[in-house]
C-alpha atoms as a PDB file:
ATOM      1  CA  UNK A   1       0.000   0.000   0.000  1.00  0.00           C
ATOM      2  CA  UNK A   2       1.288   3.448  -0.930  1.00  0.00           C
ATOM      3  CA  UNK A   3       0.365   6.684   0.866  1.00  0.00           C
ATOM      4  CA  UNK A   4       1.002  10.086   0.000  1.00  0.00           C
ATOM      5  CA  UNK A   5      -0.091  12.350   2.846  1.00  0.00           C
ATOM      6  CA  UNK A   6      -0.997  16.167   2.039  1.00  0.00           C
ATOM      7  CA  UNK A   7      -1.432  18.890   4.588  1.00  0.00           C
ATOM      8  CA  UNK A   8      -2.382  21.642   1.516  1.00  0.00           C
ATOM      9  CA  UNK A   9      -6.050  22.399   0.686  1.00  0.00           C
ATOM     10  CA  UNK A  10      -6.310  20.939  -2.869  1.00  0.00           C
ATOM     11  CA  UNK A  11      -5.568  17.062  -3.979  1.00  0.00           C
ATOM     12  CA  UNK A  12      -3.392  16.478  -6.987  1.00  0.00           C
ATOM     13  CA  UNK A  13      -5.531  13.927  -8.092  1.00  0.00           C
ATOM     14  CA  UNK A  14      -9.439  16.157  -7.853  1.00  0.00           C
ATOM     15  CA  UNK A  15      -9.417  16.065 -11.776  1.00  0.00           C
ATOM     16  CA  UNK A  16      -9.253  12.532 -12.089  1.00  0.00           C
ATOM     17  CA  UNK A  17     -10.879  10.733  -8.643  1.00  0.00           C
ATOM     18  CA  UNK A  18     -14.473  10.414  -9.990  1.00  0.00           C
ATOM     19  CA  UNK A  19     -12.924   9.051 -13.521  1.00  0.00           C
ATOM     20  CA  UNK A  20     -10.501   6.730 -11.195  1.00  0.00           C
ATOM     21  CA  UNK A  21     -13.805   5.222  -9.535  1.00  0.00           C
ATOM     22  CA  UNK A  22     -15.666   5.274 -12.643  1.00  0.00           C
ATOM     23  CA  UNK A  23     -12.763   3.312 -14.088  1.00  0.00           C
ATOM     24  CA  UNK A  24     -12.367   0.500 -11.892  1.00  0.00           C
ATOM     25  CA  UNK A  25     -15.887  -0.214 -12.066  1.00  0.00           C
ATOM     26  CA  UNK A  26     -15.626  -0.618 -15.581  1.00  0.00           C
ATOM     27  CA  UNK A  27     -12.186  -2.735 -14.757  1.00  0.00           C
ATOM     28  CA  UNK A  28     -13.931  -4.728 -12.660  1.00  0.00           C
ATOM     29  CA  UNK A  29     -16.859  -5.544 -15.060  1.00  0.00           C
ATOM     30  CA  UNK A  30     -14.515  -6.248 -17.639  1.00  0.00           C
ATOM     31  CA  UNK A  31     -12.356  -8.925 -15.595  1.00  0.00           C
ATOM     32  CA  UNK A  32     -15.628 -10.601 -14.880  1.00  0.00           C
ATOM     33  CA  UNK A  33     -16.471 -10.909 -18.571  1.00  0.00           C
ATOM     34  CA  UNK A  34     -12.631 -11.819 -18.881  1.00  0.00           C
ATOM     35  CA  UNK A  35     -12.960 -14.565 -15.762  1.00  0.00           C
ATOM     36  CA  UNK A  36     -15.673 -16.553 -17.955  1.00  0.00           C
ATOM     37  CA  UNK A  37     -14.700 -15.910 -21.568  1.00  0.00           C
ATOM     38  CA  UNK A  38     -11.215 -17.483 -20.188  1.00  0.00           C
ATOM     39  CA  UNK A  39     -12.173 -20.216 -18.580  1.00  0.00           C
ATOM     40  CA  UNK A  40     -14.939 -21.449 -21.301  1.00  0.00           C
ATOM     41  CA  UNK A  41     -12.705 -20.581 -24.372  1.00  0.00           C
ATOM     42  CA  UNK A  42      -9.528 -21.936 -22.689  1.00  0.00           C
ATOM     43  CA  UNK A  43     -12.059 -25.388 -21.574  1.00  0.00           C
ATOM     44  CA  UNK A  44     -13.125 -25.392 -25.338  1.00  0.00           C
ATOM     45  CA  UNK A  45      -9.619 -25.503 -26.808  1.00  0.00           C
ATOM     46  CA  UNK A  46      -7.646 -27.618 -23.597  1.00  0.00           C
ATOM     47  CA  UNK A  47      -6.846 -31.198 -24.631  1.00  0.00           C
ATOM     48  CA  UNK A  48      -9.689 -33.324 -22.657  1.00  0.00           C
ATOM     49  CA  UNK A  49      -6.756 -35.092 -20.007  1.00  0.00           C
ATOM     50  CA  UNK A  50      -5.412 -32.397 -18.797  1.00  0.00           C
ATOM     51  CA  UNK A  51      -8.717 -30.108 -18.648  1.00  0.00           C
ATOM     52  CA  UNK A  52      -8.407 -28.634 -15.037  1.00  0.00           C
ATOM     53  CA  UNK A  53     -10.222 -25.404 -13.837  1.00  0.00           C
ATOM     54  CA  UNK A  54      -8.760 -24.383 -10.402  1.00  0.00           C
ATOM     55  CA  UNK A  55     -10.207 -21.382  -7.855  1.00  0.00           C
ATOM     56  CA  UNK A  56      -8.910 -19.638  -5.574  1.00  0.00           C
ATOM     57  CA  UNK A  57      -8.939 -17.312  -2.567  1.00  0.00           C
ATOM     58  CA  UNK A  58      -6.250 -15.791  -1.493  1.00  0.00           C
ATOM     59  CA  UNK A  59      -3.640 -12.121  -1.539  1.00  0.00           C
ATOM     60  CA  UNK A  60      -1.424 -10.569  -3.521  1.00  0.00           C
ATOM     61  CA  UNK A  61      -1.071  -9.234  -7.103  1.00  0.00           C
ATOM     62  CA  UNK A  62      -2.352 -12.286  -9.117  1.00  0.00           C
ATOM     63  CA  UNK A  63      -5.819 -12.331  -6.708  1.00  0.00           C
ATOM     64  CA  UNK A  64      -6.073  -7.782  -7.113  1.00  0.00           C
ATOM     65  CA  UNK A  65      -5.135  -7.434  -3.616  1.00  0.00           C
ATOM     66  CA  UNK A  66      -7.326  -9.420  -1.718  1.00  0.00           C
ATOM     67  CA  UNK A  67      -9.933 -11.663  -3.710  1.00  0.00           C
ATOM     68  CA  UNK A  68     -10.461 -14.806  -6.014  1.00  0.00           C
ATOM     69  CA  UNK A  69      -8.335 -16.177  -8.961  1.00  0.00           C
ATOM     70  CA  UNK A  70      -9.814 -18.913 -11.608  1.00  0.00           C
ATOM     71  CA  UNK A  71      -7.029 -20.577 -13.939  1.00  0.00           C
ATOM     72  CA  UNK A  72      -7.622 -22.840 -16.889  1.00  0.00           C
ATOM     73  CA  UNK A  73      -5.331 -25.425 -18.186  1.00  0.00           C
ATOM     74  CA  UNK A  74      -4.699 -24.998 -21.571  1.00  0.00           C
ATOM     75  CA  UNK A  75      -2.175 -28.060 -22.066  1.00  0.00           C
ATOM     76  CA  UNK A  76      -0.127 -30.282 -19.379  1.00  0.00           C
ATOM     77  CA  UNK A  77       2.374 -27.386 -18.381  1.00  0.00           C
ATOM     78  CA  UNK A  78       0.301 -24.021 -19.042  1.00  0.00           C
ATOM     79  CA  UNK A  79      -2.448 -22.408 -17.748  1.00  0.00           C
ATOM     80  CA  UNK A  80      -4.270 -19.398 -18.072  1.00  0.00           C
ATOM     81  CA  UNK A  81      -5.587 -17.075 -14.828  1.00  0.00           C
ATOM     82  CA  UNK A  82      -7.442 -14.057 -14.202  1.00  0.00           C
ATOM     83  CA  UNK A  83      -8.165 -13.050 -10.601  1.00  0.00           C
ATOM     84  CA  UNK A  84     -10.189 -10.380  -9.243  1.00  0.00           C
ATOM     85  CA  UNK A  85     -10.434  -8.404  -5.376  1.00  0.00           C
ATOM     86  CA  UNK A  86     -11.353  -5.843  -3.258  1.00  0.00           C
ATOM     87  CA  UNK A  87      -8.221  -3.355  -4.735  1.00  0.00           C
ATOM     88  CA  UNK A  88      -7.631  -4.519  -7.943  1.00  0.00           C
ATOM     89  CA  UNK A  89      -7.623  -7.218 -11.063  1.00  0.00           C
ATOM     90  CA  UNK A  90      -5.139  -9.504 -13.302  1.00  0.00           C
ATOM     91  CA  UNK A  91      -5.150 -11.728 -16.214  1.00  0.00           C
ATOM     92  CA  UNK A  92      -1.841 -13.842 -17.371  1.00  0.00           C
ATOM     93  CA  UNK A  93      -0.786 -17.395 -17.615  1.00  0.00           C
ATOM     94  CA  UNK A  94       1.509 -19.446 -15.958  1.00  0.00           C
ATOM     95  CA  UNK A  95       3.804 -22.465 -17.006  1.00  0.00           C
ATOM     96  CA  UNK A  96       4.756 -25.414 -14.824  1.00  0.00           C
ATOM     97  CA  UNK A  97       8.223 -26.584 -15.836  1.00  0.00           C
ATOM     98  CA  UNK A  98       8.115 -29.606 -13.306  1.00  0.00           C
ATOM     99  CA  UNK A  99       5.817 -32.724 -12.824  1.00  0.00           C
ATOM    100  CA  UNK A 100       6.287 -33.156  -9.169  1.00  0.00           C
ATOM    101  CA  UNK A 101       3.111 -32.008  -6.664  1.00  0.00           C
ATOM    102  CA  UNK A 102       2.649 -29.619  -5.909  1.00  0.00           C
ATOM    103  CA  UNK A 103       4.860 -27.719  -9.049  1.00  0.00           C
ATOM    104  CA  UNK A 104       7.145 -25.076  -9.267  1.00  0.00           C
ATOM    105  CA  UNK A 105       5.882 -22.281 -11.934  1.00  0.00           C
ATOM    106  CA  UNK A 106       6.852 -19.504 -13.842  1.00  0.00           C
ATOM    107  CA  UNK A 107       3.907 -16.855 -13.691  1.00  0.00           C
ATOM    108  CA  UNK A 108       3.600 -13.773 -16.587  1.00  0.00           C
ATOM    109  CA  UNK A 109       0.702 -11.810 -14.784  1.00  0.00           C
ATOM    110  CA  UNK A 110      -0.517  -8.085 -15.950  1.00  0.00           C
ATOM    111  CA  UNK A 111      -2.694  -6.162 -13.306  1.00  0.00           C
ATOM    112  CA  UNK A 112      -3.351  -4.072 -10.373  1.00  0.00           C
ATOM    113  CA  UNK A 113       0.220  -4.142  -8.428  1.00  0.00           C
ATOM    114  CA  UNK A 114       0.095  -0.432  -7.025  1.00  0.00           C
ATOM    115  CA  UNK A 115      -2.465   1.674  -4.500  1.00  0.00           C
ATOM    116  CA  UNK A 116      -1.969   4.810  -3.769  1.00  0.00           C
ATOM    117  CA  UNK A 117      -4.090   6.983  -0.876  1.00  0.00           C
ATOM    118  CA  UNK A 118      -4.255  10.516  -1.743  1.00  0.00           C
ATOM    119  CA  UNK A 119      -5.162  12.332   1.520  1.00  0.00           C
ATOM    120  CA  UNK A 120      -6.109  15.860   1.815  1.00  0.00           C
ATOM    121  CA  UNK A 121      -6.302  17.479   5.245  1.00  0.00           C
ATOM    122  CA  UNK A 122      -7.991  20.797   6.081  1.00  0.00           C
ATOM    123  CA  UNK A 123      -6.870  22.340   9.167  1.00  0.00           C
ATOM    124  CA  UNK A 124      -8.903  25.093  11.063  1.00  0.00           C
ATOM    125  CA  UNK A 125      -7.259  26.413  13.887  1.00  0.00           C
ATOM    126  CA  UNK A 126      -5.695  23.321  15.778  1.00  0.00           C
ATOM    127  CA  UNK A 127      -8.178  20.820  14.439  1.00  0.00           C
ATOM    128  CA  UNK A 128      -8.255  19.046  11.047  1.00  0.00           C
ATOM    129  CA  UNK A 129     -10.272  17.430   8.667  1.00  0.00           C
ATOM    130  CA  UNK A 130      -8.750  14.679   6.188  1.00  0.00           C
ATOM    131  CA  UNK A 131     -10.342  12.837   3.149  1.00  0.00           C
ATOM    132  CA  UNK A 132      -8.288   9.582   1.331  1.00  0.00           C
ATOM    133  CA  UNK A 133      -8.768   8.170  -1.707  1.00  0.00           C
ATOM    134  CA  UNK A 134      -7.331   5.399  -3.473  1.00  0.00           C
ATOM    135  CA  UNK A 135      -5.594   5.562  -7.281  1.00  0.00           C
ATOM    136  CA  UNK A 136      -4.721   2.130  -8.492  1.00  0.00           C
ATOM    137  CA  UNK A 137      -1.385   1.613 -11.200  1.00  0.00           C
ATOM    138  CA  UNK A 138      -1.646  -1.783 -13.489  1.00  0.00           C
ATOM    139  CA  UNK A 139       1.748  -3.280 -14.682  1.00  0.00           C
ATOM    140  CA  UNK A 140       3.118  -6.702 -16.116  1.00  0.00           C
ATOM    141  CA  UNK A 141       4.448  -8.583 -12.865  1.00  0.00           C
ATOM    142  CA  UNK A 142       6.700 -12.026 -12.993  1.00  0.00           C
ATOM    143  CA  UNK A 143       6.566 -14.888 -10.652  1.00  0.00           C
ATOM    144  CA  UNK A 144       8.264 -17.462  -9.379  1.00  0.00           C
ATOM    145  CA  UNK A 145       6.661 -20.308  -7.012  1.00  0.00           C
ATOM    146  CA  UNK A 146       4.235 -23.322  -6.547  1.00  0.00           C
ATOM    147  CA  UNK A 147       0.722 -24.242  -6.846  1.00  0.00           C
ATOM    148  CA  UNK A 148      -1.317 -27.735  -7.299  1.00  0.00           C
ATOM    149  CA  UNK A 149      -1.116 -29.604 -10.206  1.00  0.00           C
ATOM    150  CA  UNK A 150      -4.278 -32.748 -11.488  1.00  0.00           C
ATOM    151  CA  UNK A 151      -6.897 -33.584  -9.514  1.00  0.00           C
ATOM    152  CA  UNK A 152      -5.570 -32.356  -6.217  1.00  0.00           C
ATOM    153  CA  UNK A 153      -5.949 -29.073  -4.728  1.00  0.00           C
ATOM    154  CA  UNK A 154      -4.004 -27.283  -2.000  1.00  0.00           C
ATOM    155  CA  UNK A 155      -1.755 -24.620  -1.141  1.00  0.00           C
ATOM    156  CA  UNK A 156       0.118 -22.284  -3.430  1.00  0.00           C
ATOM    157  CA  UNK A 157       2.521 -19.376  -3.128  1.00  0.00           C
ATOM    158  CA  UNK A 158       4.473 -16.624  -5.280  1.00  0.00           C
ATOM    159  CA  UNK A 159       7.817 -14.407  -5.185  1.00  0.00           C
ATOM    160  CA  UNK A 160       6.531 -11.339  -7.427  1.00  0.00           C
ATOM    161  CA  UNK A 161       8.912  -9.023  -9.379  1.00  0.00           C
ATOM    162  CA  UNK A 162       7.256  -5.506 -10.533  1.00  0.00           C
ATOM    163  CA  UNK A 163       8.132  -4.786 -13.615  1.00  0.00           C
ATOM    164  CA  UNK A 164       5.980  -1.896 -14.585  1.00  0.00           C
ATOM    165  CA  UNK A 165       3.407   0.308 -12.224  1.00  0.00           C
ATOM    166  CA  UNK A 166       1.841   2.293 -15.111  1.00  0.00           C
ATOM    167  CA  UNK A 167       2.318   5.946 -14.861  1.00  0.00           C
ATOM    168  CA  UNK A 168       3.324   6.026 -10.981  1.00  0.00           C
ATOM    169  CA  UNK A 169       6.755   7.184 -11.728  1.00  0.00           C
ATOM    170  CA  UNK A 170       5.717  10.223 -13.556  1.00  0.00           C
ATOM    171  CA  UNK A 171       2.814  10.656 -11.032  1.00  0.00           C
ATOM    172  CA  UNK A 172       5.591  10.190  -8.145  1.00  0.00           C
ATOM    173  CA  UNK A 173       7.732  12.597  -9.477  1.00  0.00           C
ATOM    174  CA  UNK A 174       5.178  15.324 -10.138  1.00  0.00           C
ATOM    175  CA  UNK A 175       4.192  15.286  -6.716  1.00  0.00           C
ATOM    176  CA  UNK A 176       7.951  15.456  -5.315  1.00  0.00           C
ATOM    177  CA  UNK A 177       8.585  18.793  -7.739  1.00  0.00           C
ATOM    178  CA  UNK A 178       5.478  20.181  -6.043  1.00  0.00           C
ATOM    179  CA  UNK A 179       6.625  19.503  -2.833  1.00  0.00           C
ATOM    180  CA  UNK A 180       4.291  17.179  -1.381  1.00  0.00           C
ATOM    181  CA  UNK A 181       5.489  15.052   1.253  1.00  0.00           C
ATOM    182  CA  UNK A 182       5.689  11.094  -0.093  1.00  0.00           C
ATOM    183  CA  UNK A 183       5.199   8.507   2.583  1.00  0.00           C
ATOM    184  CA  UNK A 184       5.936   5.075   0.545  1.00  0.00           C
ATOM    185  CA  UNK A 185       6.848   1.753   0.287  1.00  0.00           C
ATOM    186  CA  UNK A 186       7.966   1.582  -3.357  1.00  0.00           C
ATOM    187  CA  UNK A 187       9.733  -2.297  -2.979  1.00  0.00           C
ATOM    188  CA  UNK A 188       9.482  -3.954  -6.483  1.00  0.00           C
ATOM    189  CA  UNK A 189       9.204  -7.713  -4.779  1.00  0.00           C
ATOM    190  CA  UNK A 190       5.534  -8.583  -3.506  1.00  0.00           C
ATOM    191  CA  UNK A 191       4.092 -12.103  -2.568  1.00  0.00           C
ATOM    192  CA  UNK A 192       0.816 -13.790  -2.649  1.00  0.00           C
ATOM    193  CA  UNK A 193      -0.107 -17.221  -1.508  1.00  0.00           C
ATOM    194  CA  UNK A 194      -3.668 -18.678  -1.117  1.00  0.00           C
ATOM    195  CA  UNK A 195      -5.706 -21.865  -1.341  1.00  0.00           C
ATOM    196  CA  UNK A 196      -6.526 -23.549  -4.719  1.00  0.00           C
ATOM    197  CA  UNK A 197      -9.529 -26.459  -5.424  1.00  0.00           C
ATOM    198  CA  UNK A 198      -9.227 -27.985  -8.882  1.00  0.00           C
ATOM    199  CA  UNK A 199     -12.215 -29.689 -10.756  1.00  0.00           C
END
């Protein structure tokens, strides 16, 4: 979670919070139609002995923060995935190199992998009043980890690289030249982990 803390009367982002809100709304309506129009295409096309659908609960990038995540084998060693939470969304695939249970995989996962609170504080006299709101970055992400494999379900976890936050950089840096005080964690490795059932 990023924070950037203001104690001036106007937010940086005013212009854009309504179209921020209106946007993930339409993000997260669009990783719903994604979430079935994966898994029924990918269940079309899979060969018929490896055809697995998994789901998920669990945090971290590949579930948007805090949510579900529904992968589809495509053939013995790759899958496709598209997750959806409470902060965020991603779509990607993974490939599992390894036949062992559960597998180590190699993940290629483009979402939601940085929040930002904007919070604007009005102070009269020695009281204040502060608002936050939340901006959300998408990137391409790469993972390294484990997760079930066939019929069985079970645990799985991720190492996450960043590899792009969108336009938080340039967003970042306007703010600095401003002056605005910057409160955040900016570390490019994440994890996520949760609990897979495969039918």
């Amino acid at each position: 979670l990023q924070q950037w803390p203001y104690n001036r009367g106007r937010n940086y982002f005013d212009d854009c919070v309504i179209h921020c809100l209106e946007g993930t709304s339409m993000s997260i309506k669009k990783i719903l139609y994604s979430l079935v129009f994966i898994t029924l295409s990918a269940h079309s096309f899979a060969d018929d002995e490896v055809n697995k659908t998994a789901f998920s609960i669990g945090l971290g990038i590949p579930y948007g923060v805090v949510g579900i995540n529904i992968s589809q084998d495509v053939t013995e060693d790759v899958e496709l995935t598209a997750g959806i939470g409470v902060f965020g969304w991603a779509v990607g695939a993974r490939y599992y190199p390894s036949t062992e249970t559960p597998q180590f995989r190699l993940s290629g996962i483009y979402g939601t992998n940085t929040i930002v609170m904007v919070e604007e504080c009005g102070f009269a006299g020695s009281s204040s009043n502060c608002t936050s709101e939340f901006k959300h970055y998408e990137g391409m992400n790469f993972g390294i980890g484990f997760g079930p494999r066939g019929n069985e379900g079970g645990w799985n976890a991720d190492v996450i690289l960043i590899l792009t936050r969108g336009n938080f950089n340039s967003d970042r840096n306007d703010m600095e030249s401003e002056g605005y005080e910057i409160d955040a964690d900016e570390g490019a490795i994440k994890f996520s982990g949760g609990y897979s059932w495969r039918f």
